[in-house]
Protein backbone atom coordinates (compact mmCIF):
# COMPACT_ATOMS: atom_id res chain seq x y z
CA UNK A 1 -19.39 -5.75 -18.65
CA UNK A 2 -20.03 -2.65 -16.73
CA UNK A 3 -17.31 -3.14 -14.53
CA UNK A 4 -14.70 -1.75 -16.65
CA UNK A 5 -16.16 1.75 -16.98
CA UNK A 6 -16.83 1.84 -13.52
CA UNK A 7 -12.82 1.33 -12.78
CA UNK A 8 -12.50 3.51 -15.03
CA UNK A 9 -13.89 6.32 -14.09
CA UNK A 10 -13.06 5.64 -10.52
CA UNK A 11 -9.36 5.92 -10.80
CA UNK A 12 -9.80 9.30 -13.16
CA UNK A 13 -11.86 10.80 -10.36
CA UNK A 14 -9.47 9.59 -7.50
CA UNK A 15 -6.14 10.57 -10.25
CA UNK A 16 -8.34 14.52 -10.86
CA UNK A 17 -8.54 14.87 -6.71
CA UNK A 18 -4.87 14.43 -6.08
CA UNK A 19 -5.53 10.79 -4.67
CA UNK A 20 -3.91 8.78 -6.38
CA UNK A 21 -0.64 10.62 -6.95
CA UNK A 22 2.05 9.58 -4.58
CA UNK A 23 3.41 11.84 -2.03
CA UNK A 24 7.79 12.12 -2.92
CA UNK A 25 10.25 13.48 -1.58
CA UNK A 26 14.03 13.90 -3.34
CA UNK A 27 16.27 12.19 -0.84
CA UNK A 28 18.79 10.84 -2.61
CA UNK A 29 18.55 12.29 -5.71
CA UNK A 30 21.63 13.84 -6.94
CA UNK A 31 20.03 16.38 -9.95
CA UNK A 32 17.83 17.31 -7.43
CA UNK A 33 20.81 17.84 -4.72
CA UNK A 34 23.08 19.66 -7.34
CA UNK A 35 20.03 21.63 -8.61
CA UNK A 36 19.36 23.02 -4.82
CA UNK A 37 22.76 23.72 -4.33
CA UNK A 38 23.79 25.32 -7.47
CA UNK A 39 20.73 27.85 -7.23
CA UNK A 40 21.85 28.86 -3.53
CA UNK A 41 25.39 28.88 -4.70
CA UNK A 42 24.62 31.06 -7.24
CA UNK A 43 22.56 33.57 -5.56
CA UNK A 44 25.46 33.46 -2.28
CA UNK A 45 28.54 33.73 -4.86
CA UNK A 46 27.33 36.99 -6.23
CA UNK A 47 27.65 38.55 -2.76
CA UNK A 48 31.29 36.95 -2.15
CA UNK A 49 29.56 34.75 0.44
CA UNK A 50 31.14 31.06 0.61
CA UNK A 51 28.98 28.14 -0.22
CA UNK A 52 26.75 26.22 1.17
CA UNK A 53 26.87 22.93 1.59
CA UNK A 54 23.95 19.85 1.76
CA UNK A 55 22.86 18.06 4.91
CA UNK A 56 20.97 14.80 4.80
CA UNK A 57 19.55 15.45 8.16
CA UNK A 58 17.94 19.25 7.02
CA UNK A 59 16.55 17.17 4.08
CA UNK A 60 14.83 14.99 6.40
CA UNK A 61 13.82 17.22 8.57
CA UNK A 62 12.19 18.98 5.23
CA UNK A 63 10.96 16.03 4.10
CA UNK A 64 8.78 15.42 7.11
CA UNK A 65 7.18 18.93 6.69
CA UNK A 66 6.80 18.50 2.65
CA UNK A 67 5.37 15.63 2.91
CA UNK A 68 2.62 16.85 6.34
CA UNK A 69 2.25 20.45 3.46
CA UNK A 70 1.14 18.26 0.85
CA UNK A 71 -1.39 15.86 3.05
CA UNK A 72 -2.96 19.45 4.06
CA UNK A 73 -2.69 21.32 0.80
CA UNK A 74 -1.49 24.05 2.01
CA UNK A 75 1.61 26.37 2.48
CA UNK A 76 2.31 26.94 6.33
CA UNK A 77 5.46 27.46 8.36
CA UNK A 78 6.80 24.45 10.84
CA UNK A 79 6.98 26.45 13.77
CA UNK A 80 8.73 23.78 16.35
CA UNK A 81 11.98 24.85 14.32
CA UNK A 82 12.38 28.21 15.38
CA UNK A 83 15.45 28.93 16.63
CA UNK A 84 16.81 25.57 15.28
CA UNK A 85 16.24 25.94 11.82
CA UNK A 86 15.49 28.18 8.77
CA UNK A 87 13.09 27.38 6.33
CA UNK A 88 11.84 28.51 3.11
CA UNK A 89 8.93 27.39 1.31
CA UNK A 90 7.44 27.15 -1.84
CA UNK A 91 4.24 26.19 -3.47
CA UNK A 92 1.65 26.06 -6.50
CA UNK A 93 0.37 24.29 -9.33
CA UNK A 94 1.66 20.14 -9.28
CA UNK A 95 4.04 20.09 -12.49
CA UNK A 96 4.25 23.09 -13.62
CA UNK A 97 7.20 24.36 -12.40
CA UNK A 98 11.17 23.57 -12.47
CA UNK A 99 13.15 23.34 -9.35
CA UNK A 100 14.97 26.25 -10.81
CA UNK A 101 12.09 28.20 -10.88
CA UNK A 102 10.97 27.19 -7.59
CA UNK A 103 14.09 28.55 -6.20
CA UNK A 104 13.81 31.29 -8.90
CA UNK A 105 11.07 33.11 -6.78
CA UNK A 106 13.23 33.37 -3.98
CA UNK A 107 16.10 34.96 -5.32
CA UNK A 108 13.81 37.70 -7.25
CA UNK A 109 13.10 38.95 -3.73
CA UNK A 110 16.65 40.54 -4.23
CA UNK A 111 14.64 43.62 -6.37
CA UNK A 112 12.89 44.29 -3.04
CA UNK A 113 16.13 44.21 -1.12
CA UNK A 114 17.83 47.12 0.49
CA UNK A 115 20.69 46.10 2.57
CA UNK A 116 20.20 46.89 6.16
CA UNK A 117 18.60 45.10 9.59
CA UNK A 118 16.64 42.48 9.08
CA UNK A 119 13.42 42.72 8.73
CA UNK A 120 13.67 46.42 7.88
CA UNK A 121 15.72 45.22 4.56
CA UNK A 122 13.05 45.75 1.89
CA UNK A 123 11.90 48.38 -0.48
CA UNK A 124 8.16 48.53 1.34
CA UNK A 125 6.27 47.43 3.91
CA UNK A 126 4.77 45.12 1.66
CA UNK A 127 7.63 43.55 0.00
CA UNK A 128 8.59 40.04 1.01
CA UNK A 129 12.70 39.52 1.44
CA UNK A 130 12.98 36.95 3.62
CA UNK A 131 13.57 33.63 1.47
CA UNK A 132 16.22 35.92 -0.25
CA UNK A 133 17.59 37.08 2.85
CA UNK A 134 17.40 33.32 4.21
CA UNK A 135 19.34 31.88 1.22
CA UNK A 136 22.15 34.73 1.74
CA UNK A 137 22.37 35.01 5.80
CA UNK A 138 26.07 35.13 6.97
CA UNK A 139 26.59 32.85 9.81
CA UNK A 140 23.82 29.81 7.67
CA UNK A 141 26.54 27.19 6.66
CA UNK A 142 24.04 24.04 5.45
CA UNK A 143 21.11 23.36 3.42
CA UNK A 144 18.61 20.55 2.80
CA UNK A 145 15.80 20.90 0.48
CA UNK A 146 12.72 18.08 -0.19
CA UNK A 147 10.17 18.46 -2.65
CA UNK A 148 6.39 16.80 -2.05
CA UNK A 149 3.01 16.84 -4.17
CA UNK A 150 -0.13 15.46 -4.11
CA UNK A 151 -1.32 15.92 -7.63
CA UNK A 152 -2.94 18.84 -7.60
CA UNK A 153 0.07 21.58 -5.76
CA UNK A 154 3.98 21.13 -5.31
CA UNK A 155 5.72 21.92 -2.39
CA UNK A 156 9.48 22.67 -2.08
CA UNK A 157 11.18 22.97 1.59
CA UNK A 158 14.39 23.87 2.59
CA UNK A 159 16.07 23.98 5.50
CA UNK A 160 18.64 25.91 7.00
CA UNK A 161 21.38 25.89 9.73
CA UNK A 162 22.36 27.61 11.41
CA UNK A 163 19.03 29.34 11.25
CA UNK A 164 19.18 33.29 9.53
CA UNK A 165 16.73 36.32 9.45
CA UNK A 166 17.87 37.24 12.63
CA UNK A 167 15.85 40.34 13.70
CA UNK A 168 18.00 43.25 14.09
CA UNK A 169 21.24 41.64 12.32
CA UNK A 170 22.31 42.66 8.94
CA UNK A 171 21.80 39.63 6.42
CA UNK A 172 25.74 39.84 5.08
């Protein structure tokens, strides 16, 4: 008879922790692949830049690190992709935001913008342009995006290629 509570109450302590939820990542998900697309799209077509376009292999390569961000809960670059790859992240509260929104916060960087060298591109010292400057950069031809939780924080990671924020090289 006392079993039942017990259950209970175990699986809303586990659920509260971020246990129980299951790590995810949007392979194959088309929404989720337009969504990613459209909002880079967007942001690249009002600077006459040409599209981007989606690579499977970028979205497993952000999968992996979505997936490692949400085991550690906690935001942190993959730094064996220098060079290779670009990457933007994005995190906070588990369901709370829209992909759009996620993305959103990147392309607001553009108010801190001021078009020049990169990193010297920014209103102040503080400002942070680099996502923006990422989703825009010239010679980047492919994205892949994955998105990961464990209940308690999202993550969002994309991937780029080739690779921008190229110190000393203008974004566009």
């Amino acid at each position: 008879m006392h079993i039942r509570p017990y259950i209970v109450l175990t699986f809303f302590l586990l659920t509260a922790k971020g246990y129980a939820q299951p790590f995810r990542a949007e392979k194959n998900d088309t929404a989720f692949i337009n969504s990613m697309l459209q909002q880079h799209n967007l942001c690249r077509a009002e600077l006459h830049l040409p599209a981007l376009t989606w690579s499977a292999s970028l979205a497993a390569d952000a999968a992996k690190w979505a997936q490692h961000l949400a085991k550690i809960d906690k935001g942190e670059h993959d730094m064996s992709i220098r060079g290779r790859e670009g990457e933007n992240l994005w995190w906070g509260t588990a369901n709370a935001y829209s992909y759009v929104e996620m993305v959103g916060y990147w392309m607001n960087e553009k108010r801190s913008f001021v078009y020049g060298a990169y990193p010297d591109c920014s209103t102040s010292r503080s400002a942070v342009v680099g996502h923006f400057t990422q989703m825009v950069w010239k010679n980047t031809t492919s994205v892949g995006c994955a998105f990961s939780s464990n209940g308690k924080t999202d993550f969002l990671v994309c991937r780029y290629s080739p690779p921008g924020n190229i110190v000393g090289q203008n974004p566009y």
